[in-house]
Protein backbone atom coordinates (compact mmCIF):
# COMPACT_ATOMS: atom_id res chain seq x y z
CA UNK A 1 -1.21 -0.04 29.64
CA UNK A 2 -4.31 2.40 29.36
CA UNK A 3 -5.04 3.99 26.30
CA UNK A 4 -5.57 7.62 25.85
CA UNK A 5 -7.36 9.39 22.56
CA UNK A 6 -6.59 12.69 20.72
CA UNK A 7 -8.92 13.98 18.01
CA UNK A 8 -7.27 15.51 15.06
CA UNK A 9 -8.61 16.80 11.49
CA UNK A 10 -6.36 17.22 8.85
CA UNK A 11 -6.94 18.49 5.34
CA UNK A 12 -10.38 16.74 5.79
CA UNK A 13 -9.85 13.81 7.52
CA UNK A 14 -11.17 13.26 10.58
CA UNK A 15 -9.75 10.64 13.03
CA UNK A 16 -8.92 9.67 16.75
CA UNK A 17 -6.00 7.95 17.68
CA UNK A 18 -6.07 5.65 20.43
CA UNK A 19 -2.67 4.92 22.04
CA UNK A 20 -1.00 4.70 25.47
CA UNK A 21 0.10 8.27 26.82
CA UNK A 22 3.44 7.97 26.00
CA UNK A 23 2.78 7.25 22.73
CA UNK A 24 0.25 9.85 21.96
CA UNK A 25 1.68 12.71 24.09
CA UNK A 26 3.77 13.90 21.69
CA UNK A 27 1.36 14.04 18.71
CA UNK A 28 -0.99 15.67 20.71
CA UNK A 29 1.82 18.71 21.58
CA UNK A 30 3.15 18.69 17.94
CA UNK A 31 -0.74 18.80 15.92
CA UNK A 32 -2.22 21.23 18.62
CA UNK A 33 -3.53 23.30 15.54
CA UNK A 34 -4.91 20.37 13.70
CA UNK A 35 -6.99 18.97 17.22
CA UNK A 36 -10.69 18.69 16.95
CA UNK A 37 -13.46 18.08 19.38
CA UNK A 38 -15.60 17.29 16.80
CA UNK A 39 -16.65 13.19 16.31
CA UNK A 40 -14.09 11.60 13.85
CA UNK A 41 -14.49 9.50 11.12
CA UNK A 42 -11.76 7.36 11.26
CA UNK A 43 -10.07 5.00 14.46
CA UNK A 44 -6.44 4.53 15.00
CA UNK A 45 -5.93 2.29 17.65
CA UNK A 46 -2.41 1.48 18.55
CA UNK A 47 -0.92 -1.05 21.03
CA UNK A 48 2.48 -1.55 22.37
CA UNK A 49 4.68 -4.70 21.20
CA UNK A 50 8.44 -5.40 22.70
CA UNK A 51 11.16 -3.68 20.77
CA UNK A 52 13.57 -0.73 19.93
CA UNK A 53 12.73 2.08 17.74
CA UNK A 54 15.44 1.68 15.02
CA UNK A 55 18.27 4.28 14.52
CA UNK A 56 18.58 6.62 11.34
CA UNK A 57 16.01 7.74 8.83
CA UNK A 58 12.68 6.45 8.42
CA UNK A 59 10.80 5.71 6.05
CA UNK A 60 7.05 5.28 4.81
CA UNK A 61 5.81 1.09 5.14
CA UNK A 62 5.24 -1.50 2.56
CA UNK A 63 1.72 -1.02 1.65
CA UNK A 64 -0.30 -4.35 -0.05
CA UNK A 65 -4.03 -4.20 -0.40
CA UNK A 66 -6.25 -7.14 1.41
CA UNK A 67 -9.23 -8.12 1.71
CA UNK A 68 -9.98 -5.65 4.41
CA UNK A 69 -8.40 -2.71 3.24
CA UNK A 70 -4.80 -2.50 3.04
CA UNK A 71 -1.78 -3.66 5.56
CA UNK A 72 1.52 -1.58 6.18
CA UNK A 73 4.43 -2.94 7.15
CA UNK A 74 7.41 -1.26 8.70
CA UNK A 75 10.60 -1.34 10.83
CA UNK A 76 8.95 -2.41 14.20
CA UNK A 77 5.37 -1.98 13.13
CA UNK A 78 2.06 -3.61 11.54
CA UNK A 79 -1.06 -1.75 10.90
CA UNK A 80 -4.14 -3.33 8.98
CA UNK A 81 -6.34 -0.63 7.70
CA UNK A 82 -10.13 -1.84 7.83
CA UNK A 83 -12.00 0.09 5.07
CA UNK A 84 -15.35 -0.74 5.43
CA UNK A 85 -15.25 -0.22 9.19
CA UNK A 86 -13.18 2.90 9.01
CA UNK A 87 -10.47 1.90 11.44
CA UNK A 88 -6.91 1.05 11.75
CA UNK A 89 -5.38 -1.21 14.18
CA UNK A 90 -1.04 -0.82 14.84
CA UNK A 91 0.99 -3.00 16.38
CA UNK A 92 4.07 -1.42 17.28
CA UNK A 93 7.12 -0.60 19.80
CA UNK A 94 6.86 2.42 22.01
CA UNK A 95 7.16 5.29 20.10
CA UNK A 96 4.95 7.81 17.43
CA UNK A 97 6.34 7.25 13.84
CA UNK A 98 4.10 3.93 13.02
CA UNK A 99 0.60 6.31 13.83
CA UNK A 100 1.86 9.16 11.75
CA UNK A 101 2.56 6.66 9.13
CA UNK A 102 -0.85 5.25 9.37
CA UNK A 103 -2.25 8.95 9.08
CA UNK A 104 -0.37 9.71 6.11
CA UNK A 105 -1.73 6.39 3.96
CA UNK A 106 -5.11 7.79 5.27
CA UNK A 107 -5.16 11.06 4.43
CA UNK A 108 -3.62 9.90 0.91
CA UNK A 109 -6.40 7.70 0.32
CA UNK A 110 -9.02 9.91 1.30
CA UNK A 111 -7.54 12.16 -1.08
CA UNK A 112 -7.47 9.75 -3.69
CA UNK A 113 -11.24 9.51 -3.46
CA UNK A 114 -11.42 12.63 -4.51
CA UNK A 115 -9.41 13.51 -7.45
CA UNK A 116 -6.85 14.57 -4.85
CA UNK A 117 -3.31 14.00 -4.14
CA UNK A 118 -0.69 13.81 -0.81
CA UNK A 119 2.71 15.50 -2.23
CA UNK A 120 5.94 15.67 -0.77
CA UNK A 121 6.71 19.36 -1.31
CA UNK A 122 6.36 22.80 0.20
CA UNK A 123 3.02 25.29 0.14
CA UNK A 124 4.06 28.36 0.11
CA UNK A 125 0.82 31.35 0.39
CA UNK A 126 0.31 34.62 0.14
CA UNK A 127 -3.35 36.12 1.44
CA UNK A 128 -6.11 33.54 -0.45
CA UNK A 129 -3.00 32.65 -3.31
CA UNK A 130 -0.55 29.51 -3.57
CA UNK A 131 1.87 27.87 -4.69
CA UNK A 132 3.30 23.98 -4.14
CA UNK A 133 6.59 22.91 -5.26
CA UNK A 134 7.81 19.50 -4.92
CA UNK A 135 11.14 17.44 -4.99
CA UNK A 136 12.64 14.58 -2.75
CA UNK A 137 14.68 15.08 0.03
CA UNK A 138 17.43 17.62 -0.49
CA UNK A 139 15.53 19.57 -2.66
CA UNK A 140 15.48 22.75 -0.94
CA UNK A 141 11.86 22.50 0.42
CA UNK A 142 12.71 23.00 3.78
CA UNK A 143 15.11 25.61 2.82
CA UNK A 144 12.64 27.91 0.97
CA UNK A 145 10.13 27.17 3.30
CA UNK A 146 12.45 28.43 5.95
CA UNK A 147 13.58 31.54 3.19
CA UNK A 148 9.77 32.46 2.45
CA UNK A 149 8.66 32.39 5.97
CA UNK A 150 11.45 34.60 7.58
CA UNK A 151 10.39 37.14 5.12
CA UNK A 152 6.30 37.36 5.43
CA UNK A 153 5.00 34.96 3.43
CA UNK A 154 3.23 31.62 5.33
CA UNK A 155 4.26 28.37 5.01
CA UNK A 156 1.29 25.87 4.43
CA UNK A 157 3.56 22.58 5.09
CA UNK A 158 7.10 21.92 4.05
CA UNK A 159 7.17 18.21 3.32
CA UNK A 160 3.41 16.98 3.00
CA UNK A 161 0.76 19.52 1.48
CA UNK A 162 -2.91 18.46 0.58
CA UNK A 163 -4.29 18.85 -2.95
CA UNK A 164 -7.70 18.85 -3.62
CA UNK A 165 -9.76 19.95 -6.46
CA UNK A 166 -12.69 22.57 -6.00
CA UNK A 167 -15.29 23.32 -8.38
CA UNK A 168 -13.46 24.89 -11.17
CA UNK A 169 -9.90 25.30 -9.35
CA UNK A 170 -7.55 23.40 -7.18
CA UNK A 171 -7.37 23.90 -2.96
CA UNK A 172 -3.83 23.63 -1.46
CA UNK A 173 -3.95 22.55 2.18
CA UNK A 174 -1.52 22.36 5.04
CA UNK A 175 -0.73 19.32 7.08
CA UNK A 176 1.24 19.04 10.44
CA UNK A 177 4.62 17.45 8.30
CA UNK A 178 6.81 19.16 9.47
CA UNK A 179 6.04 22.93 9.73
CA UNK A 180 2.29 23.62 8.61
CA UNK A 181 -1.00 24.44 9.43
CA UNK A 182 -4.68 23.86 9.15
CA UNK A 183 -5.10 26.25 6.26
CA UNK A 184 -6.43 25.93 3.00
CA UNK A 185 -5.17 28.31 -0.11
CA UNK A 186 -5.84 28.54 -3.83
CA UNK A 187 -3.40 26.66 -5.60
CA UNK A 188 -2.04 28.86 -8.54
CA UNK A 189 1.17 27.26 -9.57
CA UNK A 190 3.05 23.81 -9.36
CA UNK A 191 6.48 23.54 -9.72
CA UNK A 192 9.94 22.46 -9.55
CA UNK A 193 13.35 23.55 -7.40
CA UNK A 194 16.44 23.77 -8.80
CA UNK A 195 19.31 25.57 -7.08
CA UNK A 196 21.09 28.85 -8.63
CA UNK A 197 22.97 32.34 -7.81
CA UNK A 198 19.79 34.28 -8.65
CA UNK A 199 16.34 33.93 -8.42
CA UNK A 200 14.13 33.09 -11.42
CA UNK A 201 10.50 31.22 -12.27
CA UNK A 202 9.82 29.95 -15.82
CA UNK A 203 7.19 28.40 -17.12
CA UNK A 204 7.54 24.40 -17.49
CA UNK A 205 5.94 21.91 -19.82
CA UNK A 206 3.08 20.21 -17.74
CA UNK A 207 5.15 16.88 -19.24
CA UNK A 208 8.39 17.91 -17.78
CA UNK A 209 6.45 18.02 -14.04
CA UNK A 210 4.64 14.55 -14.47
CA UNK A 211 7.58 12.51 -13.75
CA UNK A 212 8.36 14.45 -10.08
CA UNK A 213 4.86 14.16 -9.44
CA UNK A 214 3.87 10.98 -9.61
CA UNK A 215 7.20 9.93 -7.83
CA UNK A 216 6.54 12.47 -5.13
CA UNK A 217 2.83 11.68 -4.58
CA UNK A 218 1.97 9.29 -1.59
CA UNK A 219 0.23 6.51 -2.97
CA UNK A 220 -2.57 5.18 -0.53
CA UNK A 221 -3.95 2.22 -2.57
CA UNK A 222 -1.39 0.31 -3.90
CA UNK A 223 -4.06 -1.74 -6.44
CA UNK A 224 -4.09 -1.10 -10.29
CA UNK A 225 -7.14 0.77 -9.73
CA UNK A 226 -5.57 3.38 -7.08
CA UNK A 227 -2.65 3.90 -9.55
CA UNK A 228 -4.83 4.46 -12.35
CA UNK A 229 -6.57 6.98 -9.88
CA UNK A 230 -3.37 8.69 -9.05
CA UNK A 231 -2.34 8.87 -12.65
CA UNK A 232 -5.70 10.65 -13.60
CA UNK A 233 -5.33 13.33 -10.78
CA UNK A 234 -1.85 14.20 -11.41
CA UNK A 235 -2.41 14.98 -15.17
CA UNK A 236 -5.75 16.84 -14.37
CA UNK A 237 -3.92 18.92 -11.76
CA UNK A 238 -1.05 19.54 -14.49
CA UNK A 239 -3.64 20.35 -16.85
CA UNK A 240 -5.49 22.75 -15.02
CA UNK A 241 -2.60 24.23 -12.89
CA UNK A 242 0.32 26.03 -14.51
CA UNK A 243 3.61 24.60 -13.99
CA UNK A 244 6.63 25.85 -13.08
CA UNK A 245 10.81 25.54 -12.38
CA UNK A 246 11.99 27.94 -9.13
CA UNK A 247 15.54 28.56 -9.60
CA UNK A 248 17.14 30.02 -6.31
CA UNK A 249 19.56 30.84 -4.03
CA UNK A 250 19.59 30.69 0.26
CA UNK A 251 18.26 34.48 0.29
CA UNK A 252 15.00 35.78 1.52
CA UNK A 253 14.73 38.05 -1.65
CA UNK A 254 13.62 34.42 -3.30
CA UNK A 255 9.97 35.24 -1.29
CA UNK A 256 9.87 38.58 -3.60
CA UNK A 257 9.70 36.37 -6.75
CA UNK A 258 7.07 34.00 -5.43
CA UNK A 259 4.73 36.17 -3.52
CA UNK A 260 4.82 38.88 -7.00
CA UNK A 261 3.74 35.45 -8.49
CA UNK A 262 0.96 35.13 -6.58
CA UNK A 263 -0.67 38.64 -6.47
CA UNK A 264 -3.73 38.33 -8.64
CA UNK A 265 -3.76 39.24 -12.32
């Protein structure tokens, strides 16, 4: 089977993925915003191995480092990431989870290279102004995402948002998981969800958000020295960035306490 190639550049990284149609079609519908026609830095080439997608929820590969790079390993899937070389190879059945997975380590470890961080939260923006607030599955990312968008506010991404330090502040940038886009925002605030009757934002220790940070960071490098690097971002970010706890209920009016958090002081 023929391969076909989509360009795509997300919160800086710059890569075409190679796969057959079928494979690639949806991708290609799904991260119209993020396509490029610009030359890419990275390679994902995928090909096509016998087997069945599995049912239920997925989740992100084994990552071990090797002597190349790193190699994932997932339900129905292989990829070896070749550092030096700037390409990915996937072995997998016929479907698009195993390239998006590849992407994600990517983008993490580009990140990582740069004092950054991949989080599993929400960006939420108003105008030039943002905020990021994290939390596993459950959480209510989705939910306020959902709560902030119906009434004005944009939603950056609501389950994997770029972070990026700047100079003397911190960027917050969408991604195409699940609901985002190929903006970039001051970051102003990180924070916490917890669920409530009314709608509140207090300040946080930076020490009570290190925990649900590190644990809700994607790590790309899986060595001692790419935990050490994730370790140093996350408390410069907390540092540097205020932190926060959101407590909220399913009502719009929660956008209201977030984008009067936002205007500039």
């Amino acid at each position: 089977m023929g391969l076909s190639a989509a360009r795509f550049r997300i919160a800086g990284l710059s890569v075409e993925v190679q796969a057959p149609e079928p494979v690639i079609a949806g991708l290609r519908k799904d991260f119209a915003a993020f396509a490029t026609g610009s030359s890419a830095d990275w390679v994902i080439e995928a090909s096509v191995v016998a087997g069945e997608p599995p049912a239920g929820p997925r989740t992100l590969p084994e990552i071990e480092p090797s002597p190349e790079g790193v190699v994932l390993r997932g339900d129905c899937y292989s990829a070896q990431v070749h550092t030096a070389h700037r390409r990915a190879s996937v072995k997998q059945c016929a479907e698009r989870f195993p390239i998006e997975a590849v992407l994600k380590v990517l983008l993490a470890r580009e990140l990582s290279a740069d004092g950054g961080l991949l989080v599993h939260g929400v960006g939420i923006a108003k105008r030039e102004r943002a905020a990021l607030f994290l939390g596993p599955s459950g959480a209510g990312k989705s939910t306020l995402g959902r709560l902030c968008a119906s009434a004005g506010l944009t939603v950056l991404s609501d389950e994997l948002v770029a972070v990026r330090p700047e100079a003397e502040e911190y960027l917050l940038e969408g991604t195409p998981w699940y609901l985002g886009l190929p903006r970039r925002c001051r970051l102003q605030s990180v924070g916490l969800l917890a669920w409530s009757d009314r709608h509140r934002l207090e300040a946080v220790s930076p020490t009570d958000l290190f925990r649900d940070l590190s644990a809700n960071t994607l790590i790309g490098d899986p060595t001692a020295s790419g935990r050490a690097r994730l370790f140093r971002a996350a408390s410069d970010l907390l540092n540097r960035v205020p932190s926060v706890r959101l407590h909220f209920a399913k009502e719009t009016s929660v956008a209201e306490v977030i984008g009067s958090a936002l205007e500039p002081r």
